[in-house]
Protein backbone atom coordinates (compact mmCIF):
# COMPACT_ATOMS: atom_id res chain seq x y z
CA UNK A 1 -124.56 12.07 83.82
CA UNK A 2 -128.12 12.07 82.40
CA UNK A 3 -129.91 15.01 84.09
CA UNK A 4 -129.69 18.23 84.67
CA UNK A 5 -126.78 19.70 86.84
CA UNK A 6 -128.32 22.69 88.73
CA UNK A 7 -125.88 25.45 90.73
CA UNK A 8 -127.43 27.27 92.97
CA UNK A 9 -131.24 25.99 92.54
CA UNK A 10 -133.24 25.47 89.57
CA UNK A 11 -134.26 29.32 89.75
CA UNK A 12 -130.28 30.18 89.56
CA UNK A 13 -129.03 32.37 86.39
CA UNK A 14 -126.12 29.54 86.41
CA UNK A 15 -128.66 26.32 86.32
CA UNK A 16 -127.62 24.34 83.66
CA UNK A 17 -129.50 22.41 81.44
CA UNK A 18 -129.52 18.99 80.36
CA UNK A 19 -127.63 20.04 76.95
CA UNK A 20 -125.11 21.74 78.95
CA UNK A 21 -124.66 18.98 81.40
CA UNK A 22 -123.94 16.23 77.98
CA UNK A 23 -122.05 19.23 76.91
CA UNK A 24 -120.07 19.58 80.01
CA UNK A 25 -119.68 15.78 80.17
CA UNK A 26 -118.36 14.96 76.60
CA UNK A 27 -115.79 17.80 77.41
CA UNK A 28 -114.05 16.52 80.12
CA UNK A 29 -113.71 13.24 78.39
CA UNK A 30 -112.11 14.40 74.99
CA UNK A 31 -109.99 16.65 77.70
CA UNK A 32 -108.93 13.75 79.44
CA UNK A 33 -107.94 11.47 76.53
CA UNK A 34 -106.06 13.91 75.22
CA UNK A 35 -104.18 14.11 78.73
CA UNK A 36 -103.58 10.36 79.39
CA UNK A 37 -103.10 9.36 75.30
CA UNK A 38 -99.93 9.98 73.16
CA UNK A 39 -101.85 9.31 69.84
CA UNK A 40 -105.87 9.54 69.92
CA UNK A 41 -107.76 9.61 66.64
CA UNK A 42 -111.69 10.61 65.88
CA UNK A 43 -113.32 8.18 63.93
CA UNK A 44 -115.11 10.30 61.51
CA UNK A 45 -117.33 9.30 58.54
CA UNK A 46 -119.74 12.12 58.20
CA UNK A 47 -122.83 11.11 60.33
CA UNK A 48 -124.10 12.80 62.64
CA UNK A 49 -122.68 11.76 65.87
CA UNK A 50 -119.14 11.63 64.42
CA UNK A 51 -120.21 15.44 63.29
CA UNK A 52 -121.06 16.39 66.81
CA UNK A 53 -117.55 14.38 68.13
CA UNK A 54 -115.98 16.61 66.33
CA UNK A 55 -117.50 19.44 67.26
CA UNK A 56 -116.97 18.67 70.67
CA UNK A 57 -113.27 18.41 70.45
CA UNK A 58 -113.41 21.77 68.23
CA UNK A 59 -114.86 23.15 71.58
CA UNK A 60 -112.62 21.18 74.28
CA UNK A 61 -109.65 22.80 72.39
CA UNK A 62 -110.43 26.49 70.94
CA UNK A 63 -109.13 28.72 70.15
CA UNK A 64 -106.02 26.32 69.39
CA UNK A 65 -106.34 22.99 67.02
CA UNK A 66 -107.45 20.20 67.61
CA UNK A 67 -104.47 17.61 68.49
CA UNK A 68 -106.44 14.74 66.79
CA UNK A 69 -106.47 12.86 63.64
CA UNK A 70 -109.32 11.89 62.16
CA UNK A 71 -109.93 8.48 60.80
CA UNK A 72 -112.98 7.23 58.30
CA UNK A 73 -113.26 3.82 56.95
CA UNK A 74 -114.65 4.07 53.93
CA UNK A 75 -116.77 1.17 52.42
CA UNK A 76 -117.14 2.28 49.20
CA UNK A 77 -120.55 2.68 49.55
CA UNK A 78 -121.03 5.75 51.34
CA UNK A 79 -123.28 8.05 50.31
CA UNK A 80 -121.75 10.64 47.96
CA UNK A 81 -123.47 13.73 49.79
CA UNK A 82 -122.34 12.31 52.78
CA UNK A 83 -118.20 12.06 51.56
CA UNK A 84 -118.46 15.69 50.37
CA UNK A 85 -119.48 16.94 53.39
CA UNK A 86 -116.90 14.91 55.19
CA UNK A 87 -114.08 16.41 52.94
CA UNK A 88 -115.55 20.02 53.11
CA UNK A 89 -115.45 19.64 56.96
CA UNK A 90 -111.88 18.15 56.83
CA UNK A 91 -110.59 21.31 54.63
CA UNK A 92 -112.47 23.92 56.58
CA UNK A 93 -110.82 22.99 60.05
CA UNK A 94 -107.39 22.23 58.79
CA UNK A 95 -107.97 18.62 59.64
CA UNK A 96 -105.70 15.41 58.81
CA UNK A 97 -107.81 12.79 58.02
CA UNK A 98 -106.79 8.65 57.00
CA UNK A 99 -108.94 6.93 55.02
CA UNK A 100 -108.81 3.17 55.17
CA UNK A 101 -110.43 1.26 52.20
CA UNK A 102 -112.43 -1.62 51.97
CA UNK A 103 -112.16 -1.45 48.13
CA UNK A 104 -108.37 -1.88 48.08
CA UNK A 105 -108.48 -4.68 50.62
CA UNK A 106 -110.94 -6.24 48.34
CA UNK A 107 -108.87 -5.48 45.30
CA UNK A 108 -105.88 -6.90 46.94
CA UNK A 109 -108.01 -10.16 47.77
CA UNK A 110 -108.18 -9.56 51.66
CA UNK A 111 -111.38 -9.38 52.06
CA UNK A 112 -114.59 -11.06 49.72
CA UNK A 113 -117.33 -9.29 48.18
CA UNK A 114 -120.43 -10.36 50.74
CA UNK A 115 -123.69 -12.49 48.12
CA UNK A 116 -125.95 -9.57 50.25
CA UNK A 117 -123.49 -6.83 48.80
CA UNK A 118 -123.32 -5.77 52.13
CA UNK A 119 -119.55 -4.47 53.52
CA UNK A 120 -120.50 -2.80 56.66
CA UNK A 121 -119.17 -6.26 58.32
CA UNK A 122 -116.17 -6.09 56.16
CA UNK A 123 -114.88 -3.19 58.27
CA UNK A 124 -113.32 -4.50 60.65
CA UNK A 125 -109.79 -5.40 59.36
CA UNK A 126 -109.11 -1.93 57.85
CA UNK A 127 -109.95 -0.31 60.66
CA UNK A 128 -107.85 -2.54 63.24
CA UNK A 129 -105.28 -2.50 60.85
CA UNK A 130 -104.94 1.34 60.67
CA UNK A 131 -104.85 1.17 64.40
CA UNK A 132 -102.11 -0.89 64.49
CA UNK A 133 -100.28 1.25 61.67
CA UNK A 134 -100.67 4.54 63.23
CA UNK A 135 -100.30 3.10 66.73
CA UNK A 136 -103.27 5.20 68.19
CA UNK A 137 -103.99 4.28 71.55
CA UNK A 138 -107.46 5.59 72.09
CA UNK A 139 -109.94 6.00 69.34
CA UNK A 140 -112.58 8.19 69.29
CA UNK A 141 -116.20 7.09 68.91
CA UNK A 142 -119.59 8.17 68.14
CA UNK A 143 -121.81 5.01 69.80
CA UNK A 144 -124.17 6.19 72.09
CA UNK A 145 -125.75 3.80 74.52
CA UNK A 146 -129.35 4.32 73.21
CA UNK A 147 -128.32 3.11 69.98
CA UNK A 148 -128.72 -0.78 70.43
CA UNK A 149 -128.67 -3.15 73.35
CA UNK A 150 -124.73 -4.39 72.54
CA UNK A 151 -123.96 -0.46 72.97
CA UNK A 152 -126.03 -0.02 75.83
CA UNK A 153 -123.61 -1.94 78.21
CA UNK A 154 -120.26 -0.11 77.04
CA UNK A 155 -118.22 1.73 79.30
CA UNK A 156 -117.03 5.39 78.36
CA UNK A 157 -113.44 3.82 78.36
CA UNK A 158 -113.99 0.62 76.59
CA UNK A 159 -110.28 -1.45 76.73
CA UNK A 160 -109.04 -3.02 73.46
CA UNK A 161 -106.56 -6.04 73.60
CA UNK A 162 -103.58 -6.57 70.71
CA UNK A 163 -106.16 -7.81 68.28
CA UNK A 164 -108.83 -5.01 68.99
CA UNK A 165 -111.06 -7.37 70.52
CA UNK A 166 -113.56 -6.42 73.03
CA UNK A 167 -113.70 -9.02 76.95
CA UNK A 168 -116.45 -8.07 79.10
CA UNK A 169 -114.21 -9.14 81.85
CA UNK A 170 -111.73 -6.71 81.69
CA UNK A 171 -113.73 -3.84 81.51
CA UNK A 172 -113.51 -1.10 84.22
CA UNK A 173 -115.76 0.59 86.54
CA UNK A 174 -116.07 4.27 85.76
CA UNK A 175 -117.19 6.34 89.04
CA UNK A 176 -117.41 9.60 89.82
CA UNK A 177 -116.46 10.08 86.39
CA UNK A 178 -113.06 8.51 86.61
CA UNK A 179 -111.68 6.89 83.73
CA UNK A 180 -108.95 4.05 83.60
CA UNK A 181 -106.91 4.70 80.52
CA UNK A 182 -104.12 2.38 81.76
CA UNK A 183 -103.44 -0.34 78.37
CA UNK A 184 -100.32 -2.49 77.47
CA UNK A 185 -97.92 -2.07 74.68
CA UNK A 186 -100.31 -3.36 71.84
CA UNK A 187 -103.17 -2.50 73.11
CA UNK A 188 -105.92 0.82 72.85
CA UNK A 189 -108.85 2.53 74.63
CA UNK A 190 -112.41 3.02 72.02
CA UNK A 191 -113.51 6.16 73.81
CA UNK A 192 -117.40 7.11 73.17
CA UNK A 193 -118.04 10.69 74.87
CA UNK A 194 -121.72 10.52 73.56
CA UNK A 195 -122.68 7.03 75.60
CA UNK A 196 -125.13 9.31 77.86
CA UNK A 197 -126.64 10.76 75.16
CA UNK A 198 -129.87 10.01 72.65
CA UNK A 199 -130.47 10.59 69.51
CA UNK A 200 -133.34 13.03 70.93
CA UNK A 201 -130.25 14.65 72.66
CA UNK A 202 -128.25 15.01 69.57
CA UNK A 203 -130.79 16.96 67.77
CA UNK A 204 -131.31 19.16 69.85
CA UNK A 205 -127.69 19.93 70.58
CA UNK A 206 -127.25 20.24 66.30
CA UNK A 207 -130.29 22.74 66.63
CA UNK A 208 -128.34 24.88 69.84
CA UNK A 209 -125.35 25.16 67.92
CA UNK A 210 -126.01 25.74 65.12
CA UNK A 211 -124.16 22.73 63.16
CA UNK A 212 -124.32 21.75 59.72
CA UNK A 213 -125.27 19.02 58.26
CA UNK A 214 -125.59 16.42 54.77
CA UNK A 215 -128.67 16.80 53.36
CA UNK A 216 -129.74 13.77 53.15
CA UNK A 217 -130.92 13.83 57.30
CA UNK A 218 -133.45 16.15 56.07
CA UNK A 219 -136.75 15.01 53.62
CA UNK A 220 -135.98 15.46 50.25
CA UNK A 221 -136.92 13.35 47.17
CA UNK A 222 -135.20 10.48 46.44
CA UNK A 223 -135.41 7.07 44.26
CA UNK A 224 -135.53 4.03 46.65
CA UNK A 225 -136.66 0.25 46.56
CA UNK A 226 -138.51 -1.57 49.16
CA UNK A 227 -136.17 -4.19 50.88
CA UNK A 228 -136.73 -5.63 54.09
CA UNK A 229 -139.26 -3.26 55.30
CA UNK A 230 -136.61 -0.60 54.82
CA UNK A 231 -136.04 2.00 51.65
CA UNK A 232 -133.01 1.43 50.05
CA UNK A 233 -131.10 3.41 47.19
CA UNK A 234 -130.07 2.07 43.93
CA UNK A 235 -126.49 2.03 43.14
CA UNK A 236 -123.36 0.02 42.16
CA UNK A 237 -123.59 -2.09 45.35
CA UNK A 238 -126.21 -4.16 44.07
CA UNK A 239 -129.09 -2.65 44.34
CA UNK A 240 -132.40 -3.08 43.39
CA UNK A 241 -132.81 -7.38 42.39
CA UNK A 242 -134.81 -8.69 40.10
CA UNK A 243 -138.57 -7.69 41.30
CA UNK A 244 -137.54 -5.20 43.50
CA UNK A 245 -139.40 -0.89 42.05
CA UNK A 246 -137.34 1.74 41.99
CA UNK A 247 -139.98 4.10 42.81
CA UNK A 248 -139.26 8.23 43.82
CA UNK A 249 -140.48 8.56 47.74
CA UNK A 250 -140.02 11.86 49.82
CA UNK A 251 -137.64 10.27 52.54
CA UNK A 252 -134.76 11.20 54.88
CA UNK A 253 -131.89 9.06 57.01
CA UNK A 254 -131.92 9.01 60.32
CA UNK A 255 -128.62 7.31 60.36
CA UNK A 256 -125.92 6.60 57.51
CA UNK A 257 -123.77 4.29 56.76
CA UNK A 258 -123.15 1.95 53.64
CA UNK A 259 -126.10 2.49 51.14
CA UNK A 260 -126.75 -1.52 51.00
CA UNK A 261 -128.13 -1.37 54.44
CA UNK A 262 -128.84 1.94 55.87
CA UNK A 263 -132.95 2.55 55.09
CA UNK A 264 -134.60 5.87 54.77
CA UNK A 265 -137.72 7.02 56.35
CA UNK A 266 -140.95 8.26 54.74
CA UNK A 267 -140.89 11.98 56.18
CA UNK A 268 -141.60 15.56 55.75
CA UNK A 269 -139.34 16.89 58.24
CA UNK A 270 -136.98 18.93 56.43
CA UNK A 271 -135.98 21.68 59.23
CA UNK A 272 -134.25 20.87 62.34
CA UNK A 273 -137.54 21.75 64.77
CA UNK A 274 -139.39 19.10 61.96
CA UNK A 275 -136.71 16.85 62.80
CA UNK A 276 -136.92 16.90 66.42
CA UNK A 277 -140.51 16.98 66.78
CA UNK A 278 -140.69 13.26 64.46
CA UNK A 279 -137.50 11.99 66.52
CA UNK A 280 -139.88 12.68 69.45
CA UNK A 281 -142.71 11.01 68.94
CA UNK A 282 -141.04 7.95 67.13
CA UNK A 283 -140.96 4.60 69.34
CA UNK A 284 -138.27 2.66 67.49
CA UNK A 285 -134.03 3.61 67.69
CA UNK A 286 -132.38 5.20 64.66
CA UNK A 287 -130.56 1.75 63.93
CA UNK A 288 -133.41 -0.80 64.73
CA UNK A 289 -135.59 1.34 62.06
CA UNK A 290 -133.29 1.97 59.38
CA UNK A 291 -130.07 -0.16 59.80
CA UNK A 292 -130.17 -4.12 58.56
CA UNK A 293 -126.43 -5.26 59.09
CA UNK A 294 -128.01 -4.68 62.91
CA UNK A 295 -130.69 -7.10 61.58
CA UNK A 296 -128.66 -10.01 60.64
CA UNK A 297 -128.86 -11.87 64.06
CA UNK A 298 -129.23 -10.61 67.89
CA UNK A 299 -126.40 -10.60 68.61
CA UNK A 300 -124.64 -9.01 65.08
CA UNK A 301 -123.82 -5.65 66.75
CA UNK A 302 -122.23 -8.16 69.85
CA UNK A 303 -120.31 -9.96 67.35
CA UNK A 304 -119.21 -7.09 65.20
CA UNK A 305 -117.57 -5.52 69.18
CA UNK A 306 -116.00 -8.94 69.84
CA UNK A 307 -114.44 -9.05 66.56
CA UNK A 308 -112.73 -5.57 67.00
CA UNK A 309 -115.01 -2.94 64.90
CA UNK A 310 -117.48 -1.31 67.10
């Protein structure tokens, strides 16, 4: 549901607006999942989308709890501001909240240190393996259909086999906003209750309610290196090479993730109505601007949602 739902004409007290209609939508589907699904967990690292999720579910289910986990998996690489707000959020609501580690898979010689120092790609196993762990059988997430073209053709419902790999082929139709949550011993639903939405969408919803947020999606000074077309940060992943000026820009993320390949933007837009009114003039998504693991082929995000991570 993309438009607005109007009751009673658009001149009707109860109209509803496009917000409300998202709103409305995202609802039923956290509702639902938690009607058809014996264990569902949020996927929840921080950003923005996962911070809305959450919200979401907050509002599906008040005044009781929530009856989800949460689940981040943490690269090691995160953004510090970005953790702290994660574990504020988690303490404020009461939340339970498993972290699974790329470090300690790496540390246990699972998984190998990328030559790029890149470990958004090395995701994958922790997260399928604390799927298979906890035995949740629909995980929550943030992907919006906007996003990136590999996103754009997900269902709402998007069915997982034993390995957490993604078949076109078995995929569902979803009408009338009827969702198939039927899965075999093994298997799990990726739910994403913000695939109508855009990142326009999202703003505007964090400006309606009110939401907090990390800093860092807000300008603010900051010392980055050119890589790539894209403003990095410096830090233990391996960050900046030989060649490559640390220099001190006024910047701000439009998405985050691992620091080795989530860019900042040049920008002045530290409010929320800044915000919006740069997200609506800009001509180029959130991740093909400021995200390079979704740069490493055409088909990287497709591979990555084959594998078992998105």
């Amino acid at each position: 549901m993309t438009g607005a739902v109007r009751a009673g004409g658009a001149d009707s007290p109860y109209a509803l607006t496009h917000l409300d209609a998202l709103e409305s939508e995202a609802v039923h589907i956290v509702r639902e999942v938690a009607g058809e699904f014996e264990r569902p967990v949020i996927l929840f690292s921080g950003g923005k989308d996962s911070i809305v999720m959450l919200h979401l579910a907050l509002k599906a289910f008040a005044p009781a709890a929530v009856p989800f986990t949460l689940l981040h998996v943490d690269t090691g690489h995160n953004f510090p501001e970005v953790l702290a707000y994660r574990d504020r959020v988690v303490a404020g609501h009461g939340l339970r909240l498993h972290v699974a580690s790329v470090q300690d898979y790496i540390d246990r010689g699972e998984l190998r240190e990328r030559a790029d120092g890149t470990r958004n790609p090395l995701q994958t196993l922790p997260l399928t393996d604390a799927i298979r762990e906890h035995r949740f059988d629909a995980v929550f997430g943030g992907g919006r259909r906007d996003e990136e073209k590999a996103r754009a053709k997900e269902r709402v419902f998007s069915l997982r086999d034993e390995f957490s790999q993604w078949d076109p082929r078995r995929q569902r139709p979803e009408l009338w906003q009827l969702y198939n949550g039927r899965h075999a011993p093994g298997e799990h639903v990726r739910v994403f209750p913000l695939s109508n939405w855009t990142e326009l969408d999202v703003w505007q919803y964090i400006a309606r309610e009110g939401i907090a947020l990390p800093d860092i999606y807000f300008a603010h000074e900051r010392e980055v290196f050119e890589r790539g077309g894209m403003w990095l940060t410096a830090g233990g992943w391996g960050g900046p090479a030989s060649g490559e000026r640390v220099q001190r820009r006024r910047v701000r993320y439009r998405t985050v993730g691992d620091m080795s390949c989530t860019g900042a933007v040049d920008s002045d837009a530290a409010t929320l109505d800044a915000v919006i009114a740069e997200i609506a003039a800009s001509r180029l998504t959130e991740r093909g601007a400021t995200r390079a693991d979704d740069k490493m082929s055409e088909a990287a995000m497709e591979d990555r949602k084959r594998e078992g991570y998105f």
